[in-house]
PDB file of N, CA and C in Angstrom:
ATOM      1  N   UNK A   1     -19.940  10.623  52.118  1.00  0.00           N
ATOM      2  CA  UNK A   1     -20.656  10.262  50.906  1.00  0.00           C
ATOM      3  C   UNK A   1     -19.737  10.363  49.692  1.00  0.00           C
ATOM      4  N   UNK A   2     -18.702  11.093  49.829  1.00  0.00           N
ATOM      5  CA  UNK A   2     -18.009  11.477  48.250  1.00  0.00           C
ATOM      6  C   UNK A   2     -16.967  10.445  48.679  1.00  0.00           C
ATOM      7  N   UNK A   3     -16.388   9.595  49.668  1.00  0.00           N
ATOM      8  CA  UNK A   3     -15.870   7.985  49.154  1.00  0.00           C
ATOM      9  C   UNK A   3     -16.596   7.247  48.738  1.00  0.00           C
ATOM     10  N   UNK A   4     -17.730   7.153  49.111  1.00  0.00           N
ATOM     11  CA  UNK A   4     -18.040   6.053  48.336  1.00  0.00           C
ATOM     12  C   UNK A   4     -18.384   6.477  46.710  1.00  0.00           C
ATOM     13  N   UNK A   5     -18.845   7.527  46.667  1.00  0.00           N
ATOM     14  CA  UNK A   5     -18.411   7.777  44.824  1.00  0.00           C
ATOM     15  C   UNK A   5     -16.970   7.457  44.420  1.00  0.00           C
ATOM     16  N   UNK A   6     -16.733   8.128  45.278  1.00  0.00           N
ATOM     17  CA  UNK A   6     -15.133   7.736  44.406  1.00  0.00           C
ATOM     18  C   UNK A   6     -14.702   5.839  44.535  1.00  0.00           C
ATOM     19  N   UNK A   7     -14.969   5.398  45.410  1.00  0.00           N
ATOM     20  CA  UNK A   7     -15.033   3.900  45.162  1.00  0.00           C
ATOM     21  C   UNK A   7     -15.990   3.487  44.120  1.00  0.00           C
ATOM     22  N   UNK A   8     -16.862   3.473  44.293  1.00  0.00           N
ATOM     23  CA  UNK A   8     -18.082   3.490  42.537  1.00  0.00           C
ATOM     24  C   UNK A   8     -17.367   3.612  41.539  1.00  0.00           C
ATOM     25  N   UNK A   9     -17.243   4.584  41.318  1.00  0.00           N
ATOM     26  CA  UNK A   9     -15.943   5.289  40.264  1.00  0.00           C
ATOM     27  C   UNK A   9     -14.734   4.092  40.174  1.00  0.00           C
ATOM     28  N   UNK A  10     -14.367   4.085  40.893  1.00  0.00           N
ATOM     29  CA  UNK A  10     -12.845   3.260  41.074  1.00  0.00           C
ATOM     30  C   UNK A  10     -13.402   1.770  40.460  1.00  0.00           C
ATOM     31  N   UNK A  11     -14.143   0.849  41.115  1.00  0.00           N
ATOM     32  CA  UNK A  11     -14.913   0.072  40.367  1.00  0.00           C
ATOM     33  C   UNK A  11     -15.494   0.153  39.264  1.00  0.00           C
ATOM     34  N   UNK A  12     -16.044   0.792  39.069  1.00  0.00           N
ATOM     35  CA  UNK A  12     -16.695   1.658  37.356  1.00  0.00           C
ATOM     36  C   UNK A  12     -14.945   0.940  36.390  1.00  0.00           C
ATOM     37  N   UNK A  13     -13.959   1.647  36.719  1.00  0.00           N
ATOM     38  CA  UNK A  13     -12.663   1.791  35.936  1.00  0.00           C
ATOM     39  C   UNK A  13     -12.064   0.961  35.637  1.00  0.00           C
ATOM     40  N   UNK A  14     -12.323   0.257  36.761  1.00  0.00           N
ATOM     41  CA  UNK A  14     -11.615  -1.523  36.464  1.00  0.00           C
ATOM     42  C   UNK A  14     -12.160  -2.567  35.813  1.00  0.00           C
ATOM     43  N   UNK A  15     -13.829  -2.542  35.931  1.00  0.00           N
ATOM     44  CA  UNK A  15     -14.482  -3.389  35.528  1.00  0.00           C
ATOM     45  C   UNK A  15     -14.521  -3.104  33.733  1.00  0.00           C
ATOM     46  N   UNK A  16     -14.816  -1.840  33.640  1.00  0.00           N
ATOM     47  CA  UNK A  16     -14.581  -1.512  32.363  1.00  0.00           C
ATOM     48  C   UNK A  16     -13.262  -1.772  31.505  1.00  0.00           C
ATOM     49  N   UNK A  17     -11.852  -1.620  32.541  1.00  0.00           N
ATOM     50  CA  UNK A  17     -10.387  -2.408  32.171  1.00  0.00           C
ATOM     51  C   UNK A  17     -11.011  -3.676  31.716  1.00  0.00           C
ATOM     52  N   UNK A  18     -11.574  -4.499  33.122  1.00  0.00           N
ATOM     53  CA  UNK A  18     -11.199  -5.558  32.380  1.00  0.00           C
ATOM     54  C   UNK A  18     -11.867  -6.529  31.070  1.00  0.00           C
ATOM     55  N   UNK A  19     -13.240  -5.589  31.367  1.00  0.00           N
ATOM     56  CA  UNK A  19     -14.048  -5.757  29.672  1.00  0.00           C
ATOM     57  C   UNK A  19     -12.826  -5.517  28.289  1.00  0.00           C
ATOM     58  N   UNK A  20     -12.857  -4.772  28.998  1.00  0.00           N
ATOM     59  CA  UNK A  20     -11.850  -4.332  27.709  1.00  0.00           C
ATOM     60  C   UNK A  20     -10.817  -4.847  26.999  1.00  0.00           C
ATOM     61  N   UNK A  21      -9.929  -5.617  28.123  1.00  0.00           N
ATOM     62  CA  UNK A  21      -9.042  -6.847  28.106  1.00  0.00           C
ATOM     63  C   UNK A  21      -9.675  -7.716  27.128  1.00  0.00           C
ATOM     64  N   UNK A  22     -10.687  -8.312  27.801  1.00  0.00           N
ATOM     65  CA  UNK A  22     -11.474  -9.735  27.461  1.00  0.00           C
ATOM     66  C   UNK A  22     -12.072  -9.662  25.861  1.00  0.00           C
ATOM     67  N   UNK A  23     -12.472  -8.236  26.120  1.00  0.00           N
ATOM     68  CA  UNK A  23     -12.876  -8.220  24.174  1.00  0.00           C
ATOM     69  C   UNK A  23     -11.716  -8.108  23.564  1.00  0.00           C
ATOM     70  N   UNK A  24     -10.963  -7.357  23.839  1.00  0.00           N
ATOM     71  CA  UNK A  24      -9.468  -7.588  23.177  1.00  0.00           C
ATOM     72  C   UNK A  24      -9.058  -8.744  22.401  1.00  0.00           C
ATOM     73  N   UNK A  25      -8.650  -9.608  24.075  1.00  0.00           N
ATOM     74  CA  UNK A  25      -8.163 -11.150  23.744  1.00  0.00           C
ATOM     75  C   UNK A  25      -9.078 -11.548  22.660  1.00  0.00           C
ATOM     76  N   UNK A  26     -10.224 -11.551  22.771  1.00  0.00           N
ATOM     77  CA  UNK A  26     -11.510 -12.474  21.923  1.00  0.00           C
ATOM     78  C   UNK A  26     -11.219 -11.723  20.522  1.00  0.00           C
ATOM     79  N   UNK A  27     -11.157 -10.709  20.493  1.00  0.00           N
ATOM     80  CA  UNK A  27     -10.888 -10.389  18.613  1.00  0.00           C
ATOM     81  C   UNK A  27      -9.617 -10.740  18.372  1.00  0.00           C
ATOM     82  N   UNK A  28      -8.326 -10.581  19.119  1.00  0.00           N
ATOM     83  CA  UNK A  28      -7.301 -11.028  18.484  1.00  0.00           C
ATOM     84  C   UNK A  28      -7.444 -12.936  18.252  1.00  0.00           C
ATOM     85  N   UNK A  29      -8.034 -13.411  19.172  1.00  0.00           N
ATOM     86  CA  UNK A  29      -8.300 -14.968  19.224  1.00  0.00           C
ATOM     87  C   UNK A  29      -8.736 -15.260  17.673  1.00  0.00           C
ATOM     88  N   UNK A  30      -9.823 -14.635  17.522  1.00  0.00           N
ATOM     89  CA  UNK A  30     -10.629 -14.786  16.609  1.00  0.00           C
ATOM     90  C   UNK A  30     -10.222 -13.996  15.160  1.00  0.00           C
ATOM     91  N   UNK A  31      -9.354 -13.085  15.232  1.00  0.00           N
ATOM     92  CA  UNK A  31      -8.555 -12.464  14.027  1.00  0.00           C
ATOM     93  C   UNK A  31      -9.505 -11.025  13.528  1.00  0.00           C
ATOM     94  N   UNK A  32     -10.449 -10.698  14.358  1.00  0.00           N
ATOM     95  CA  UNK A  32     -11.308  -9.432  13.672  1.00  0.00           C
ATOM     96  C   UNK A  32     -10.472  -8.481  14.296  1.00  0.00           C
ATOM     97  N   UNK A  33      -9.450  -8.677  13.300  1.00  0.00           N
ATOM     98  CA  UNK A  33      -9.032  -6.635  13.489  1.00  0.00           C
ATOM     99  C   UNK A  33      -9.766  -5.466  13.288  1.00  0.00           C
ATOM    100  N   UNK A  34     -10.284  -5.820  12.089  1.00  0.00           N
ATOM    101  CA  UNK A  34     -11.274  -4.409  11.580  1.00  0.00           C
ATOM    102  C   UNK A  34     -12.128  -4.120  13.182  1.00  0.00           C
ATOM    103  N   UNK A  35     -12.496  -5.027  13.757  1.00  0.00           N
ATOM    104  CA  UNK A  35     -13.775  -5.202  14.691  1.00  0.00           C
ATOM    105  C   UNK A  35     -12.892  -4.332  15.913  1.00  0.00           C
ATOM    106  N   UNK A  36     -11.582  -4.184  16.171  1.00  0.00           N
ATOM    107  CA  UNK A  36     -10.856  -3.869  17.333  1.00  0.00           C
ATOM    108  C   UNK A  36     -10.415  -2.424  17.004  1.00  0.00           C
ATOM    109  N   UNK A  37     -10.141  -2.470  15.259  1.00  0.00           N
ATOM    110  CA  UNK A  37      -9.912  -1.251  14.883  1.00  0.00           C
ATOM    111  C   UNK A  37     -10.712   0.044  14.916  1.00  0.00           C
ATOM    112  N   UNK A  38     -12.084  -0.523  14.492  1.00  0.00           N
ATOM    113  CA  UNK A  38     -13.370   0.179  14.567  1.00  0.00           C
ATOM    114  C   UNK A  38     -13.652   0.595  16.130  1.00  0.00           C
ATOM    115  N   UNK A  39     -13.339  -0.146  16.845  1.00  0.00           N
ATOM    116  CA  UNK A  39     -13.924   0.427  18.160  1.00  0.00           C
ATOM    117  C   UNK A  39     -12.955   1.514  18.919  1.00  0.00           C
ATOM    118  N   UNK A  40     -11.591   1.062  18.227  1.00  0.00           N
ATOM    119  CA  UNK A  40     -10.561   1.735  18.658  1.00  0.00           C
ATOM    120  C   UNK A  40     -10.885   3.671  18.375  1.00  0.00           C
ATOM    121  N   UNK A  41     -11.196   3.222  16.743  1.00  0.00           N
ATOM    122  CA  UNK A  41     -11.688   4.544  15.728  1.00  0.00           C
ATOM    123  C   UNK A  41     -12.897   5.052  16.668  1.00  0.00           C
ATOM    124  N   UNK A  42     -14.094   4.470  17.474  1.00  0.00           N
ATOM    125  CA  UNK A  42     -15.393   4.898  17.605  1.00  0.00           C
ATOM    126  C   UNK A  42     -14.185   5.797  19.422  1.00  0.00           C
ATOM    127  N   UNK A  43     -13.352   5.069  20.313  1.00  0.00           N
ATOM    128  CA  UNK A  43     -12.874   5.267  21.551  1.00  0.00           C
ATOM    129  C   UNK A  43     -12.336   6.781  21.007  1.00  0.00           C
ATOM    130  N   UNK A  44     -11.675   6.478  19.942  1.00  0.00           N
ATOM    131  CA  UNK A  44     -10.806   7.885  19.349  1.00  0.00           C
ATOM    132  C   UNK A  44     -11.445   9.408  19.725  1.00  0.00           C
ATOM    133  N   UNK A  45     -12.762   9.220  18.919  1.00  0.00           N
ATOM    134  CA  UNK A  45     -13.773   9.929  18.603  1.00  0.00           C
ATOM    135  C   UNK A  45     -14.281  10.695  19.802  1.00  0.00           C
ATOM    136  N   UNK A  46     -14.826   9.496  20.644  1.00  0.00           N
ATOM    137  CA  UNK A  46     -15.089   9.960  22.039  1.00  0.00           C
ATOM    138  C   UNK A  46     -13.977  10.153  22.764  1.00  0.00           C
ATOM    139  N   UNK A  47     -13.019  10.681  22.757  1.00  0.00           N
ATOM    140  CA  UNK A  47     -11.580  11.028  23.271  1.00  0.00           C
ATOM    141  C   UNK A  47     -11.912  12.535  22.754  1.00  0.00           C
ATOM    142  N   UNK A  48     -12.597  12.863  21.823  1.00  0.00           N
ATOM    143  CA  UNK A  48     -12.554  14.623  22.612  1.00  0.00           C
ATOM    144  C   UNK A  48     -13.393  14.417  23.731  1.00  0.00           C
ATOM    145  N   UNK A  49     -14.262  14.462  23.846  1.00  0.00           N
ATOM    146  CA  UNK A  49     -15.047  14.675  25.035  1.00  0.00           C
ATOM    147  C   UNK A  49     -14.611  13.746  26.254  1.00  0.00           C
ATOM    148  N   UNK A  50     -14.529  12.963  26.230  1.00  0.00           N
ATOM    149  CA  UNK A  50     -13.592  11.812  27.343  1.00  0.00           C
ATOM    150  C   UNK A  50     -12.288  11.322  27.232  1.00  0.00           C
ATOM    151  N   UNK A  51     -11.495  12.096  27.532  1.00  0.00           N
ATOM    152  CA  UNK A  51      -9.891  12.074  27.009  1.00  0.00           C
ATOM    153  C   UNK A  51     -10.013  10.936  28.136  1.00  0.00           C
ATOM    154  N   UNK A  52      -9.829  11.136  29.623  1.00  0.00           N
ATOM    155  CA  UNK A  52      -9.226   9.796  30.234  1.00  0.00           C
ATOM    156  C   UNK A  52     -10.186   8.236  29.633  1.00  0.00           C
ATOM    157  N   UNK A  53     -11.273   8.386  29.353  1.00  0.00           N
ATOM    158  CA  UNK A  53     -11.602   6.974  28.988  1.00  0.00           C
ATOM    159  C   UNK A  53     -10.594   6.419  27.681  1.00  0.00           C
ATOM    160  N   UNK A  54     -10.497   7.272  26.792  1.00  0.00           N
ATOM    161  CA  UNK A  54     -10.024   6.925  25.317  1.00  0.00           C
ATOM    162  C   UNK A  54      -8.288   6.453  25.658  1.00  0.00           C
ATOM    163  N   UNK A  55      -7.626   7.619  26.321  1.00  0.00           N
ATOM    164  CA  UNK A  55      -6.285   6.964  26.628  1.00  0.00           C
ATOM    165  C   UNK A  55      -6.039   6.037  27.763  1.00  0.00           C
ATOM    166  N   UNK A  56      -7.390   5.386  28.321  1.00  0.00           N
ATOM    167  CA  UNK A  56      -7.142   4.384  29.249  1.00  0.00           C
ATOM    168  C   UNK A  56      -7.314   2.960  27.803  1.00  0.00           C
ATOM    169  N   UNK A  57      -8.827   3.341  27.409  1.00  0.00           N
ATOM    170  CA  UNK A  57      -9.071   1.326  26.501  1.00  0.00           C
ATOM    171  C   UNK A  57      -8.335   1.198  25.154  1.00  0.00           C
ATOM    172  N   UNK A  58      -7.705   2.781  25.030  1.00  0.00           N
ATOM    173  CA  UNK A  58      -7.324   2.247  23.225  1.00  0.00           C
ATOM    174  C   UNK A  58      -5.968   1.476  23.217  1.00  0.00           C
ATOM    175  N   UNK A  59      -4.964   1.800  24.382  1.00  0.00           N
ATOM    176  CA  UNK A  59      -3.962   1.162  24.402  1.00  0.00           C
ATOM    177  C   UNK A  59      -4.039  -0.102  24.749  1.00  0.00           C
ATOM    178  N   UNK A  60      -5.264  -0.270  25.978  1.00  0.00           N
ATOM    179  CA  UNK A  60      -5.578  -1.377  26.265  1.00  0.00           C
ATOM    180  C   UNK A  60      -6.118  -2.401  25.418  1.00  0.00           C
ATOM    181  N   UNK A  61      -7.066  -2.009  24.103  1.00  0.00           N
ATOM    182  CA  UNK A  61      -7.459  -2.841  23.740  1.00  0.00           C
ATOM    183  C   UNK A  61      -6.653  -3.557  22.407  1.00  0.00           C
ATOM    184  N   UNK A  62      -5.727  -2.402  22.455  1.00  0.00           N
ATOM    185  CA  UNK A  62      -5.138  -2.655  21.211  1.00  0.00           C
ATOM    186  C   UNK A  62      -3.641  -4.250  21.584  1.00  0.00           C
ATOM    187  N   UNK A  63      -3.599  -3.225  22.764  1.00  0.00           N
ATOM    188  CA  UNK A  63      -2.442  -4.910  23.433  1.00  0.00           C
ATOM    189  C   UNK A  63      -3.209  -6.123  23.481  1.00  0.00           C
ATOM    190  N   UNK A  64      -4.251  -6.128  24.290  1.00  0.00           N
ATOM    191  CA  UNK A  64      -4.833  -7.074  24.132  1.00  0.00           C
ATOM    192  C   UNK A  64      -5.033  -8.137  23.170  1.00  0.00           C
ATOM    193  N   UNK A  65      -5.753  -7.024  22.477  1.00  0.00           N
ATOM    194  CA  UNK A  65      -5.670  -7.905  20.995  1.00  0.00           C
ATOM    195  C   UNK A  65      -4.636  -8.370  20.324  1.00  0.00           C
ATOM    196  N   UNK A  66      -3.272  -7.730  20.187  1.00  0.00           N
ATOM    197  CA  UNK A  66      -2.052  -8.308  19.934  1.00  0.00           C
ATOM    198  C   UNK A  66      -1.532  -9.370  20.888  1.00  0.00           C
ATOM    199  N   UNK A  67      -2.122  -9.962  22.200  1.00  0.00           N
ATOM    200  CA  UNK A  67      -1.743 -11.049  23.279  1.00  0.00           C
ATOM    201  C   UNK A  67      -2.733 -11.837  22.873  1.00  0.00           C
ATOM    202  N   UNK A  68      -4.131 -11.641  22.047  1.00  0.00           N
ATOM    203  CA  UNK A  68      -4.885 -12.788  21.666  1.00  0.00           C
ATOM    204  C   UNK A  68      -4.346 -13.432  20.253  1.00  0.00           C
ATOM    205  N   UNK A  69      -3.883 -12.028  19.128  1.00  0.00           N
ATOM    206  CA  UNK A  69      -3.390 -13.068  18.489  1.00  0.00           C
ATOM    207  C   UNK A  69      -1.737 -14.056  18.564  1.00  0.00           C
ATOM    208  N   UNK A  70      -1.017 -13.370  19.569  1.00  0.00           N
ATOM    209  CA  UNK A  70      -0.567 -14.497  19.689  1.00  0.00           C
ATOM    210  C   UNK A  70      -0.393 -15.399  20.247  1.00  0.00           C
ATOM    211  N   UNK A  71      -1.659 -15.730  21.369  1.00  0.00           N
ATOM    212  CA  UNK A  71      -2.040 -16.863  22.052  1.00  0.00           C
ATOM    213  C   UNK A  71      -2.629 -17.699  20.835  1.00  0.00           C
ATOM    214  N   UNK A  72      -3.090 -17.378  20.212  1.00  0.00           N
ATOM    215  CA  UNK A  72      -3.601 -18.330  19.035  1.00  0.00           C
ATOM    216  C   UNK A  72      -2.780 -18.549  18.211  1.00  0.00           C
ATOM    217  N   UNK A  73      -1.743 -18.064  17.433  1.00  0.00           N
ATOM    218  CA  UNK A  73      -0.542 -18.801  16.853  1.00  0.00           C
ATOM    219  C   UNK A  73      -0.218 -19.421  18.002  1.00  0.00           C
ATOM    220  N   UNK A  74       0.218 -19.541  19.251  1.00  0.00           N
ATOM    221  CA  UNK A  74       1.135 -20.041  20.007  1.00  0.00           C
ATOM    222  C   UNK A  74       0.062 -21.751  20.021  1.00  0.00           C
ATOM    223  N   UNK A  75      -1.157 -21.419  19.996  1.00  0.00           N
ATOM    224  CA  UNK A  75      -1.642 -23.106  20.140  1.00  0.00           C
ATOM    225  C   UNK A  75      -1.956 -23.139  19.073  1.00  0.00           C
ATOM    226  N   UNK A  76      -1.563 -22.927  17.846  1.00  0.00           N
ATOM    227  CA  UNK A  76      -1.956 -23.398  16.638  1.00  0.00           C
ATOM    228  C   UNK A  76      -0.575 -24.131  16.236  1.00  0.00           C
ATOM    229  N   UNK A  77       0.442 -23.415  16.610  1.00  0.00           N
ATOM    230  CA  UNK A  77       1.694 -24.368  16.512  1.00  0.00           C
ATOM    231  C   UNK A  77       2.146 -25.255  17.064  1.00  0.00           C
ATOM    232  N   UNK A  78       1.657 -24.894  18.326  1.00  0.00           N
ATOM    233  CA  UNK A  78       1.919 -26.185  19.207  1.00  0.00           C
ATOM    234  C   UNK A  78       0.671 -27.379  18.654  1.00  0.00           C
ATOM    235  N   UNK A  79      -0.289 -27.506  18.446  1.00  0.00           N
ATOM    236  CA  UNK A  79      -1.107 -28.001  17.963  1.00  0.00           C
ATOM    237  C   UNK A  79      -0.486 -28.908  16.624  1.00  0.00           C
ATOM    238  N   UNK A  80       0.045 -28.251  15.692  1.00  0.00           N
ATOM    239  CA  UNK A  80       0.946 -28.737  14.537  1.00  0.00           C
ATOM    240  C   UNK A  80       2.122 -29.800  15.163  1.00  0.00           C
ATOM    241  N   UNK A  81       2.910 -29.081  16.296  1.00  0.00           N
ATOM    242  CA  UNK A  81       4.053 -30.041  16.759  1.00  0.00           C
ATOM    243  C   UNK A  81       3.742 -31.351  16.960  1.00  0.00           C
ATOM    244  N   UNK A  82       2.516 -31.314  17.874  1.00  0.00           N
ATOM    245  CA  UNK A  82       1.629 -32.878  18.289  1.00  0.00           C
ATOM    246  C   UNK A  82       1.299 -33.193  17.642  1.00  0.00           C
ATOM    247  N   UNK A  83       0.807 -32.763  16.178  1.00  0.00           N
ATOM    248  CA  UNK A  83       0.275 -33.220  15.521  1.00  0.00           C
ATOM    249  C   UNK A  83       1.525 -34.225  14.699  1.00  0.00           C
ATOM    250  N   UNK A  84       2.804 -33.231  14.472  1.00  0.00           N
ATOM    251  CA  UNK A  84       3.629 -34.107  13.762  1.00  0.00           C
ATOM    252  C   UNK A  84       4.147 -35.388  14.425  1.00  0.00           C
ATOM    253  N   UNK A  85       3.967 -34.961  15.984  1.00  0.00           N
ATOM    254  CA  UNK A  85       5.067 -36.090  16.453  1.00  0.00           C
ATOM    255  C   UNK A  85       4.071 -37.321  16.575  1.00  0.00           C
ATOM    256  N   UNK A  86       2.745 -36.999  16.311  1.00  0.00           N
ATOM    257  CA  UNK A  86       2.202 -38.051  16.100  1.00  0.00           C
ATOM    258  C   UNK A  86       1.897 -38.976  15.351  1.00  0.00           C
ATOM    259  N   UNK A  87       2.764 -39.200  14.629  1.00  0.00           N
ATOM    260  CA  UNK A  87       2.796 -40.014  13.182  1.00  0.00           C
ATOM    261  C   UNK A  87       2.557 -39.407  11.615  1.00  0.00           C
ATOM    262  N   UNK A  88       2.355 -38.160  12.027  1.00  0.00           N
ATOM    263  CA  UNK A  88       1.839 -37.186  10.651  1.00  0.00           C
ATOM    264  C   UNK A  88       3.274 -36.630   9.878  1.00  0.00           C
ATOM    265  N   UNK A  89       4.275 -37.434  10.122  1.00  0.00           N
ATOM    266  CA  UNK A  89       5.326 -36.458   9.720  1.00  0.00           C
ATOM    267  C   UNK A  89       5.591 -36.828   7.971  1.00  0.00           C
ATOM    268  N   UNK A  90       4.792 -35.803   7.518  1.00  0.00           N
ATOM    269  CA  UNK A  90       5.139 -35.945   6.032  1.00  0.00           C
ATOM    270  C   UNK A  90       6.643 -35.128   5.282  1.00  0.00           C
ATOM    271  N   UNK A  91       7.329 -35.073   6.408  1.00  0.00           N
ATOM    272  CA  UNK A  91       8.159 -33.371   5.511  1.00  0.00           C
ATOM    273  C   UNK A  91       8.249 -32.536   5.286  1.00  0.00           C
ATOM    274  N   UNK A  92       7.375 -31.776   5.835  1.00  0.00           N
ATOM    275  CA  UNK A  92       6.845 -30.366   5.215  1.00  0.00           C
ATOM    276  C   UNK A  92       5.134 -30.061   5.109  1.00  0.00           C
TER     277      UNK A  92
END
């Protein structure tokens, strides 16, 4: 009986990783730092009482969010390139 908790558990950890990821990406996508910061601040908090949760999502969410925003410069520029080579080339 105490594997399969600990598999529960083990699932519990990942699924919660990869929430964590996904909101990440989505605020850096979307540029709400405050929104990544705040949760980071609320993970902090609950890091006395749950030290392994807090030093598992804060690093996590905080990369994350730095790989969403620069997936979004990365197609916002590329977006601009096509845009120029498509007849838009004013100079600047």
């Amino acid at each position: 009986m105490g594997g399969v908790l600990d598999v529960l558990i083990l699932i519990g950890k990942v699924l919660i990783s990869i929430a964590a990821i996904a909101l990440g990406i989505s605020w850096g996508v979307r540029g709400q730092m405050r929104t990544a910061l705040a949760v980071c601040a609320v993970l902090l908090a609950m890091g006395i009482f749950w030290t392994n949760l807090a030093g598992l999502l804060i690093p996590t969410i905080l990369l994350a969010y730095m790989a969403g925003v620069l997936m979004e410069r990365g197609w916002h520029r590329a977006g601009r390139q096509r845009e120029e080579n498509g007849g838009h080339a004013t100079g600047g």
